[in-house]
PDB file of N, CA and C in Angstrom:
ATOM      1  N   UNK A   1     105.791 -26.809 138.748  1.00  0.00           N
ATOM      2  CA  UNK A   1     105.820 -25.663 139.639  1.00  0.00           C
ATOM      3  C   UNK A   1     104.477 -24.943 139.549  1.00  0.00           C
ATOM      4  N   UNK A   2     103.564 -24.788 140.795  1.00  0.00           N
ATOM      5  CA  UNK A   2     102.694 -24.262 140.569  1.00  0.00           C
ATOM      6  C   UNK A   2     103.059 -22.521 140.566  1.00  0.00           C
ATOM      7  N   UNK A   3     101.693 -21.947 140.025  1.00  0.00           N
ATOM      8  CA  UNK A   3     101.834 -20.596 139.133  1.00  0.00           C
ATOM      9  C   UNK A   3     101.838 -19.706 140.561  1.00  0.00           C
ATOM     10  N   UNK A   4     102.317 -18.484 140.339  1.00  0.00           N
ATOM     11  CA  UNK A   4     102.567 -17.445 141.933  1.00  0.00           C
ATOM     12  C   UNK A   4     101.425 -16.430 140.807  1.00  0.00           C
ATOM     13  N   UNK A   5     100.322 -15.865 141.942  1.00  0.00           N
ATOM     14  CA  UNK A   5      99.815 -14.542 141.825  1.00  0.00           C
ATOM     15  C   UNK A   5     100.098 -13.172 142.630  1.00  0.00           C
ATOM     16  N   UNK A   6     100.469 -12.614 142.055  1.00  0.00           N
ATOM     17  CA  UNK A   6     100.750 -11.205 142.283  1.00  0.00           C
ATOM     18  C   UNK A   6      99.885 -10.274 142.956  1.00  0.00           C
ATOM     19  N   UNK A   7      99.369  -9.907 144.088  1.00  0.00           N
ATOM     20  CA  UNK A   7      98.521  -8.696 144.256  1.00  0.00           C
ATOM     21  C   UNK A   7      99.349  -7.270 144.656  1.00  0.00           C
ATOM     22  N   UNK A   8      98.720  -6.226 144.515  1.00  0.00           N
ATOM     23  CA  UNK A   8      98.881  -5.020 145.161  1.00  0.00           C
ATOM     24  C   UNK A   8      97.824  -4.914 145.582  1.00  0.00           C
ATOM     25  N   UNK A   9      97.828  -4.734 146.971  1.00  0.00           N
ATOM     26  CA  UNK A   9      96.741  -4.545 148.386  1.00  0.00           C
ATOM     27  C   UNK A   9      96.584  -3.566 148.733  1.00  0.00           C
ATOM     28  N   UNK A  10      95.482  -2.773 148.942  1.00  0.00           N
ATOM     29  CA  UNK A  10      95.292  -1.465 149.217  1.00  0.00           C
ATOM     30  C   UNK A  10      94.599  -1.803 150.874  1.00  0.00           C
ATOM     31  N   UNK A  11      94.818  -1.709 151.839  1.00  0.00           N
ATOM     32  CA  UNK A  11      94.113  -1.313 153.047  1.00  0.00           C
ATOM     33  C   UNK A  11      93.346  -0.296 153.360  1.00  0.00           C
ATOM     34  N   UNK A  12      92.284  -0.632 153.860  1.00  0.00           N
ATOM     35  CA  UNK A  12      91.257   0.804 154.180  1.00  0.00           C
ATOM     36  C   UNK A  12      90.841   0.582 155.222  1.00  0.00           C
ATOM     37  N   UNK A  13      90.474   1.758 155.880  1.00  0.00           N
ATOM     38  CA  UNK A  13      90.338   1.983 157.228  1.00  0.00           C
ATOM     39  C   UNK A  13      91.244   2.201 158.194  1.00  0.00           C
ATOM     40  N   UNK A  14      91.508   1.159 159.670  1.00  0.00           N
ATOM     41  CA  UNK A  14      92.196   1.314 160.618  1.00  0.00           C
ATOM     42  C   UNK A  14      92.908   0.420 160.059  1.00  0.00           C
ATOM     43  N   UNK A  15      94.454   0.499 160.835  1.00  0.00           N
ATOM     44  CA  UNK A  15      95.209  -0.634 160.625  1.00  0.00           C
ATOM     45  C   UNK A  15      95.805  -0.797 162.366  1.00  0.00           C
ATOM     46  N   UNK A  16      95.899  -1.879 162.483  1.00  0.00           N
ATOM     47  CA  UNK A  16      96.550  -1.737 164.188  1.00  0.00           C
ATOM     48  C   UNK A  16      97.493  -2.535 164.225  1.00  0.00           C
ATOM     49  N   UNK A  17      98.738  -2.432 165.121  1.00  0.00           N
ATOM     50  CA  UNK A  17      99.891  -3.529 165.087  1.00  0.00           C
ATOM     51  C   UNK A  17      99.907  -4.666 166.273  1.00  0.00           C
ATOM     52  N   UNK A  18     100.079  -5.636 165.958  1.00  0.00           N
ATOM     53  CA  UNK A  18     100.075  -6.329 167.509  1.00  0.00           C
ATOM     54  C   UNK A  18     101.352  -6.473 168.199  1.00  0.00           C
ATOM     55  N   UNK A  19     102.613  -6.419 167.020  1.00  0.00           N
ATOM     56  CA  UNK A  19     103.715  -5.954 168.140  1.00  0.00           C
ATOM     57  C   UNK A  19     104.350  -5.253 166.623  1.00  0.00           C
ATOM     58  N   UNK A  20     105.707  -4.144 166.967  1.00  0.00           N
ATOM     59  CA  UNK A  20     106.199  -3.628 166.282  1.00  0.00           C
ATOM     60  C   UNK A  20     105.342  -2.071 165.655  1.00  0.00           C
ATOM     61  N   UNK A  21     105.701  -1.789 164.488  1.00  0.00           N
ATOM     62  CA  UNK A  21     105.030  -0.352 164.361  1.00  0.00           C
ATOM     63  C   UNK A  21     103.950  -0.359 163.303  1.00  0.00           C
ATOM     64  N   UNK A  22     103.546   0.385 162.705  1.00  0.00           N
ATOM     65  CA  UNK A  22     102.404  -0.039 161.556  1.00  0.00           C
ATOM     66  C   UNK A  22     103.270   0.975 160.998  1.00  0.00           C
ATOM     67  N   UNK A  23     103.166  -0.046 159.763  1.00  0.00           N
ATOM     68  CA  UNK A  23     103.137   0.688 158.254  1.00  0.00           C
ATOM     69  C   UNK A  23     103.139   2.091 157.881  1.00  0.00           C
ATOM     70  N   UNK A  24     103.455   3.091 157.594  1.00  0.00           N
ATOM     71  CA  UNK A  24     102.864   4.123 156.778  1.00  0.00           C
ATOM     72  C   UNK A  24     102.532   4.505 155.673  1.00  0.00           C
ATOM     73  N   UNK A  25     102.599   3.686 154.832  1.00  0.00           N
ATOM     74  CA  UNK A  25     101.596   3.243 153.692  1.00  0.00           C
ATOM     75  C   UNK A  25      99.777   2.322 153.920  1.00  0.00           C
ATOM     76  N   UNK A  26      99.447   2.139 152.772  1.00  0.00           N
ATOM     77  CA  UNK A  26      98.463   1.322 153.280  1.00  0.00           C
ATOM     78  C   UNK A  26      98.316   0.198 152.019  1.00  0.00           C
ATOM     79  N   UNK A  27      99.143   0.712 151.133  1.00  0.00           N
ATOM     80  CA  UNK A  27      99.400  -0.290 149.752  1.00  0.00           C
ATOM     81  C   UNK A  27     100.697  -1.215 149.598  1.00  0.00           C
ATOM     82  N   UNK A  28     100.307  -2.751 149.988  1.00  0.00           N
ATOM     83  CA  UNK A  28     101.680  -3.475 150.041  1.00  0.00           C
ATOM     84  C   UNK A  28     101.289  -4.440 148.901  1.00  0.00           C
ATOM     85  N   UNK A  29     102.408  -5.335 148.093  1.00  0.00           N
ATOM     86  CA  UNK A  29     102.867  -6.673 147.811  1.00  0.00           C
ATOM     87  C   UNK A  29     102.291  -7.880 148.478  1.00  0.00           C
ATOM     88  N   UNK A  30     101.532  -8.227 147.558  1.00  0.00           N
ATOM     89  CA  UNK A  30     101.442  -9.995 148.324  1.00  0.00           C
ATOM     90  C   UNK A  30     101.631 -10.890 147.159  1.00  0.00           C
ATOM     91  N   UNK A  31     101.863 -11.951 147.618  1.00  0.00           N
ATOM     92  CA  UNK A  31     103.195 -13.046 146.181  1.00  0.00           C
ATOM     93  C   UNK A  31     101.769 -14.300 146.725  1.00  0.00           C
ATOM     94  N   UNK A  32     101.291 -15.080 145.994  1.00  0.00           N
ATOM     95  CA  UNK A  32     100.317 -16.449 146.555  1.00  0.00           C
ATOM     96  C   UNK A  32     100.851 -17.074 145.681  1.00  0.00           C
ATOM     97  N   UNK A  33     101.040 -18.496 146.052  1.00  0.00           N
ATOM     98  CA  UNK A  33     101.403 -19.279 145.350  1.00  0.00           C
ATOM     99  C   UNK A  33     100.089 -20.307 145.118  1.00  0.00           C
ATOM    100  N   UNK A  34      99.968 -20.389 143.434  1.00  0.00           N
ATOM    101  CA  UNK A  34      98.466 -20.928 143.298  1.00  0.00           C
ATOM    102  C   UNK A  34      98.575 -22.706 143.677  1.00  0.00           C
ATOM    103  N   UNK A  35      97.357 -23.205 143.120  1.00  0.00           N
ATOM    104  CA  UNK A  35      97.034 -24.372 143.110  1.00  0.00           C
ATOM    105  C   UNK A  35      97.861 -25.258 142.095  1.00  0.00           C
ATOM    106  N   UNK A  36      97.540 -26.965 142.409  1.00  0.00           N
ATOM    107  CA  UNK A  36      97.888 -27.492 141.622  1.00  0.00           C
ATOM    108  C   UNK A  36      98.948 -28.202 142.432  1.00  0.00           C
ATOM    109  N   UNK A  37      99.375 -28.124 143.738  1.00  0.00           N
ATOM    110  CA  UNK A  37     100.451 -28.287 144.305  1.00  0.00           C
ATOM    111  C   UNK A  37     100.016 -29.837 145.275  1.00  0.00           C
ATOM    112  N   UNK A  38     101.162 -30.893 145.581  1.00  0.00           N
ATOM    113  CA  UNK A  38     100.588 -32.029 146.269  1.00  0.00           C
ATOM    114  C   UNK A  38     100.684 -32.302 147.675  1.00  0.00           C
ATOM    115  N   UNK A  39     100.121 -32.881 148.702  1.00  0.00           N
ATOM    116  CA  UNK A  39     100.323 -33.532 149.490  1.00  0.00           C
ATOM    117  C   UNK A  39     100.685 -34.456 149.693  1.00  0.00           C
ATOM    118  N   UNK A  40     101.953 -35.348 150.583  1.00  0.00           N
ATOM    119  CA  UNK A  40     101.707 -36.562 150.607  1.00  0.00           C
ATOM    120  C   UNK A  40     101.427 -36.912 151.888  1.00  0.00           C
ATOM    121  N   UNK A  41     100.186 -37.643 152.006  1.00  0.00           N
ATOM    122  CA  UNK A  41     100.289 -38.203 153.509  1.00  0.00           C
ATOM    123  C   UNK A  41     100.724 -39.061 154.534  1.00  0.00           C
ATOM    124  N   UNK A  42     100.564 -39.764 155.239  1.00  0.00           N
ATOM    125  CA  UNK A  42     101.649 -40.512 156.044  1.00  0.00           C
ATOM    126  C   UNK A  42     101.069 -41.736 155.472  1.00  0.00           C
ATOM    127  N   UNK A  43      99.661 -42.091 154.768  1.00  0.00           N
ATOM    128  CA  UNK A  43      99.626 -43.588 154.210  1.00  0.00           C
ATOM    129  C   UNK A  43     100.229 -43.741 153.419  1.00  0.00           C
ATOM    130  N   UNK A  44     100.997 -42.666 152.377  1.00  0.00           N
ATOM    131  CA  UNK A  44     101.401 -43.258 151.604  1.00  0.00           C
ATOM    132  C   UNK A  44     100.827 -42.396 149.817  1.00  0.00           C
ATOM    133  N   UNK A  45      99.482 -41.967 150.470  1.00  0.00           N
ATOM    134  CA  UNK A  45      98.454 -41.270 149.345  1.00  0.00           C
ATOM    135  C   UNK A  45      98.869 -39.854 148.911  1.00  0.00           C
ATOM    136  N   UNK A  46      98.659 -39.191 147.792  1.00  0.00           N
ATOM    137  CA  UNK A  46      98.945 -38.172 147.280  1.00  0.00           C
ATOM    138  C   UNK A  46      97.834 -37.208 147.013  1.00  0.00           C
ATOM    139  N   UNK A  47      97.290 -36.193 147.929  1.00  0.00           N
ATOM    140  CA  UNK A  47      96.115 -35.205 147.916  1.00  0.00           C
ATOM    141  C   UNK A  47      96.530 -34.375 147.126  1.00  0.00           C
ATOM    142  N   UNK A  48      95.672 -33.715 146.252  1.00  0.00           N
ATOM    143  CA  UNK A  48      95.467 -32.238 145.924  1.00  0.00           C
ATOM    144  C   UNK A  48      95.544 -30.849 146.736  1.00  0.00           C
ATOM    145  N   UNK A  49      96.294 -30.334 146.550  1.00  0.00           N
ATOM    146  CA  UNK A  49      96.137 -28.395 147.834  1.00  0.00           C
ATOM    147  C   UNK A  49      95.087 -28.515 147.116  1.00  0.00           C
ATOM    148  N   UNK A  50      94.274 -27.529 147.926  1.00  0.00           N
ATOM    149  CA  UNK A  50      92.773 -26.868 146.825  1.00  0.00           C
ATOM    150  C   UNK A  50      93.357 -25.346 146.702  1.00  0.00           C
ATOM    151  N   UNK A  51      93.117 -24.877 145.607  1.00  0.00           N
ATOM    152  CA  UNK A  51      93.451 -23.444 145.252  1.00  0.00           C
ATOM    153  C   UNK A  51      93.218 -22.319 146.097  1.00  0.00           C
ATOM    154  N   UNK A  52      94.543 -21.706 146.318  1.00  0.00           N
ATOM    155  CA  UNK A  52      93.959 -20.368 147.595  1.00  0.00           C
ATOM    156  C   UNK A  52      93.163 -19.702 147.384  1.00  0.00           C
ATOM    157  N   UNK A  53      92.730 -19.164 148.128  1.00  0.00           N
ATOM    158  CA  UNK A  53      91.678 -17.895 148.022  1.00  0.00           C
ATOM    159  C   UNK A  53      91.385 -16.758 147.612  1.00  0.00           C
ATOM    160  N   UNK A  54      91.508 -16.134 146.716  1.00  0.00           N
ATOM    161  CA  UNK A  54      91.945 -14.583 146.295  1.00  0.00           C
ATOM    162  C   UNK A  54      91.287 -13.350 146.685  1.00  0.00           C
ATOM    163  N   UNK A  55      91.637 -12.610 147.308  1.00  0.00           N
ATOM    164  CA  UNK A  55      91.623 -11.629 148.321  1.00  0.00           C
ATOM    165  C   UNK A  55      90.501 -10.729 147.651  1.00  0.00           C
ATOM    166  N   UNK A  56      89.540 -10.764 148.536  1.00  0.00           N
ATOM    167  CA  UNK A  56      88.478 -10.144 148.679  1.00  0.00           C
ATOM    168  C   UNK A  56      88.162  -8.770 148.898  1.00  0.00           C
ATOM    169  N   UNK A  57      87.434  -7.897 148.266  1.00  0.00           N
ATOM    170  CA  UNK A  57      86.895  -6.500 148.372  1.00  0.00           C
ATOM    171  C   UNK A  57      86.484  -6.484 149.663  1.00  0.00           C
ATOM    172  N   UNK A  58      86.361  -5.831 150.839  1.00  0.00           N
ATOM    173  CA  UNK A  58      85.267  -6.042 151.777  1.00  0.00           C
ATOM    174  C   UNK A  58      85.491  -6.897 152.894  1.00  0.00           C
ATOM    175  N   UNK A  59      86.286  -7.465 152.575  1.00  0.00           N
ATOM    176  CA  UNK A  59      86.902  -8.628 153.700  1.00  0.00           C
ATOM    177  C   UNK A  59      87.456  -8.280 154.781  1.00  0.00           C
ATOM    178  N   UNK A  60      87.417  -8.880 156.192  1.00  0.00           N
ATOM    179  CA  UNK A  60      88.581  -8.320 157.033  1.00  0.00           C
ATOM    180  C   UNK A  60      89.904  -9.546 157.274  1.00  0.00           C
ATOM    181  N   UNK A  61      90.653  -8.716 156.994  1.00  0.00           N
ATOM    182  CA  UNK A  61      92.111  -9.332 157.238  1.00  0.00           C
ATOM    183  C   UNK A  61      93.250  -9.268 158.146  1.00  0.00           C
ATOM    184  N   UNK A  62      93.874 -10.630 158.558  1.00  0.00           N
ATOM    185  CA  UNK A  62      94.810 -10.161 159.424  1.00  0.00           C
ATOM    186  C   UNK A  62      96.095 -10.045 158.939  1.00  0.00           C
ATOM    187  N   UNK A  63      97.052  -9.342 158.441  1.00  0.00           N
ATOM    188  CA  UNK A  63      98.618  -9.530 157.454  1.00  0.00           C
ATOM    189  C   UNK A  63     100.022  -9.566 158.444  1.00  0.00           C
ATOM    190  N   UNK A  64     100.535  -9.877 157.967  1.00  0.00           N
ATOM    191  CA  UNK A  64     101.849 -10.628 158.479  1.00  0.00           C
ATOM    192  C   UNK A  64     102.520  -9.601 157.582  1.00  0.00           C
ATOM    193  N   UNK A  65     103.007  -8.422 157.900  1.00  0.00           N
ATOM    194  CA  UNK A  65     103.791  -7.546 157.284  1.00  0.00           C
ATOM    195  C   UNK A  65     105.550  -7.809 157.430  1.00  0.00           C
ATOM    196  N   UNK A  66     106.457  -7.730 156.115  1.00  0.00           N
ATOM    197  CA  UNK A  66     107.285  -8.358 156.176  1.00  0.00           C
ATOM    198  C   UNK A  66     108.108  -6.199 155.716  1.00  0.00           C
ATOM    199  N   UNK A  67     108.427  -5.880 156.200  1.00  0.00           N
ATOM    200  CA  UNK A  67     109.033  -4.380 156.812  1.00  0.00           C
ATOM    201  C   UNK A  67     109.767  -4.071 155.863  1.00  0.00           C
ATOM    202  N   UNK A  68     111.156  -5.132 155.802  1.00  0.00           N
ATOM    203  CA  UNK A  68     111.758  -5.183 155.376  1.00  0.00           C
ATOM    204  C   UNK A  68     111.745  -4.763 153.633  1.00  0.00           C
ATOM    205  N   UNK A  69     110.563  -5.983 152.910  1.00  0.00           N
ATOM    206  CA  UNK A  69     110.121  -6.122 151.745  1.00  0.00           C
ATOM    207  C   UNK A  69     109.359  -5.272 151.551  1.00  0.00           C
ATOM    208  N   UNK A  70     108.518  -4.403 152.563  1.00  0.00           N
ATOM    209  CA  UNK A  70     106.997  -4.001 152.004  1.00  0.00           C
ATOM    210  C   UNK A  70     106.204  -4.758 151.669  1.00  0.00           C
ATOM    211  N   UNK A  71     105.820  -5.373 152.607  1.00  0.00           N
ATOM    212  CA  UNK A  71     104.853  -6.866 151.636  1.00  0.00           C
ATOM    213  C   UNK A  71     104.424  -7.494 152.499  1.00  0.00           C
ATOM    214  N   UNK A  72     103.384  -8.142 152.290  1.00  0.00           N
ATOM    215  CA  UNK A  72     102.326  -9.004 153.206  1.00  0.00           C
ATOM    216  C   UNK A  72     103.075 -10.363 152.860  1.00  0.00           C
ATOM    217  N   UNK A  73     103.776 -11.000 153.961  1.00  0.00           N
ATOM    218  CA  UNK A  73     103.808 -12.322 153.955  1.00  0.00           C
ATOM    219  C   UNK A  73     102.851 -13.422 154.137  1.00  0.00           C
ATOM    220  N   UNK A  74     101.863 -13.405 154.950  1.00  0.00           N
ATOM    221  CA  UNK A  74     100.579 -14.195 155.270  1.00  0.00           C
ATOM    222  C   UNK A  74      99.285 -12.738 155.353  1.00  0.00           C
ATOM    223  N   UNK A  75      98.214 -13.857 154.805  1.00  0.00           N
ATOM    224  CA  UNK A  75      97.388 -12.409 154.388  1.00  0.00           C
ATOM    225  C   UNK A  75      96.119 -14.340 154.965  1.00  0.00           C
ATOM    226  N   UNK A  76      95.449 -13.766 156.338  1.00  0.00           N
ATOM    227  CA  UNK A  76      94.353 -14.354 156.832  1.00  0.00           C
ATOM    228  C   UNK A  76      93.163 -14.096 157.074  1.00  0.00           C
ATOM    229  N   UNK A  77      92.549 -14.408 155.982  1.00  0.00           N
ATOM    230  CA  UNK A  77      91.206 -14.061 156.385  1.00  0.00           C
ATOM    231  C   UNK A  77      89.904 -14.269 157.482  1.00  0.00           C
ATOM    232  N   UNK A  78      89.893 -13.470 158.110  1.00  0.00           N
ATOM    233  CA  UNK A  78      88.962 -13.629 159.243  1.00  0.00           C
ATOM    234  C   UNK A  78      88.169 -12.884 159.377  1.00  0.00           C
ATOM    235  N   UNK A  79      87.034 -12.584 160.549  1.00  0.00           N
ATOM    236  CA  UNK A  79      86.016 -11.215 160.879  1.00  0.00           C
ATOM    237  C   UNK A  79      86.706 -10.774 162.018  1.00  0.00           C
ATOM    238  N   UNK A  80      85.908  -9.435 162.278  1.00  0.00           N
ATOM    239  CA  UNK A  80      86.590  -8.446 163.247  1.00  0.00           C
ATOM    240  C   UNK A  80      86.293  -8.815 164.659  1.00  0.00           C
ATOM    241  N   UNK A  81      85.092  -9.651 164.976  1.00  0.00           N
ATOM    242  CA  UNK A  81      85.306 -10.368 166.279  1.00  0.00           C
ATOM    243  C   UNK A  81      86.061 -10.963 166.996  1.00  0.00           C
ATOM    244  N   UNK A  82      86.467 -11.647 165.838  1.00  0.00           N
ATOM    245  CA  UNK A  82      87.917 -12.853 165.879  1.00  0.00           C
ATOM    246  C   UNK A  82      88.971 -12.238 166.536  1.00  0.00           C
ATOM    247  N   UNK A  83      89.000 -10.516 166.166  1.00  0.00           N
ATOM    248  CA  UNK A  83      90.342 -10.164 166.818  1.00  0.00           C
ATOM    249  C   UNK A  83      89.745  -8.856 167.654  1.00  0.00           C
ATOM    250  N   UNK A  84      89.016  -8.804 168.252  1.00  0.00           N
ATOM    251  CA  UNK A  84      88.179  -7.430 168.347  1.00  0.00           C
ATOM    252  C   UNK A  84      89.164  -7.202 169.690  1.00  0.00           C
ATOM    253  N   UNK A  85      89.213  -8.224 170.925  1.00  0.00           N
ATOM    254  CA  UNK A  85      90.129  -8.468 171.840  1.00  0.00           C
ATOM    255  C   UNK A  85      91.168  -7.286 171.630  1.00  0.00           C
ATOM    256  N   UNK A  86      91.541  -7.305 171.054  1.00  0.00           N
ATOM    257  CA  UNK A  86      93.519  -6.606 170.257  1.00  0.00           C
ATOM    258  C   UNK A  86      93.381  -5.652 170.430  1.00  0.00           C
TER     259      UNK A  86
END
């Protein structure tokens, strides 16, 4: 079983929703489940995941807020162009 990391996420700045309401906090839960984990592919072969990414100072992100939990279900890292559109 690969190992789960724990963050508490602080958001800064704007936050915007693309459907539903935003948050009124800006500090959520995120659960990652680390490396170490396999692929198998359709030949037959067994890949390595490569280890996720761990969330960056400074970064812009897009989160998949789960309401219910308080907690970032998908946490994607991208730039603000990417979504500037929104």
């Amino acid at each position: 079983m690969p190992p789960t990391n724990y963050y508490k996420l602080k958001f800064e700045g704007q936050t915007k929703s693309l459907r539903g309401s935003v948050p009124t906090t800006n500090k959520f839960d995120y659960r990652q489940i680390g490396g170490g984990r396999q692929l198998c592919k359709e030949d037959g072969t067994v890949e390595e995941m490569p280890d996720p990414k761990v969330p960056q100072s400074g970064q812009f992100y897009v989160a998949i807020y789960d309401s219910q939990a308080n907690s970032i279900r998908k946490l994607l890292e991208t730039n603000e162009n990417d979504v500037s559109s929104f």
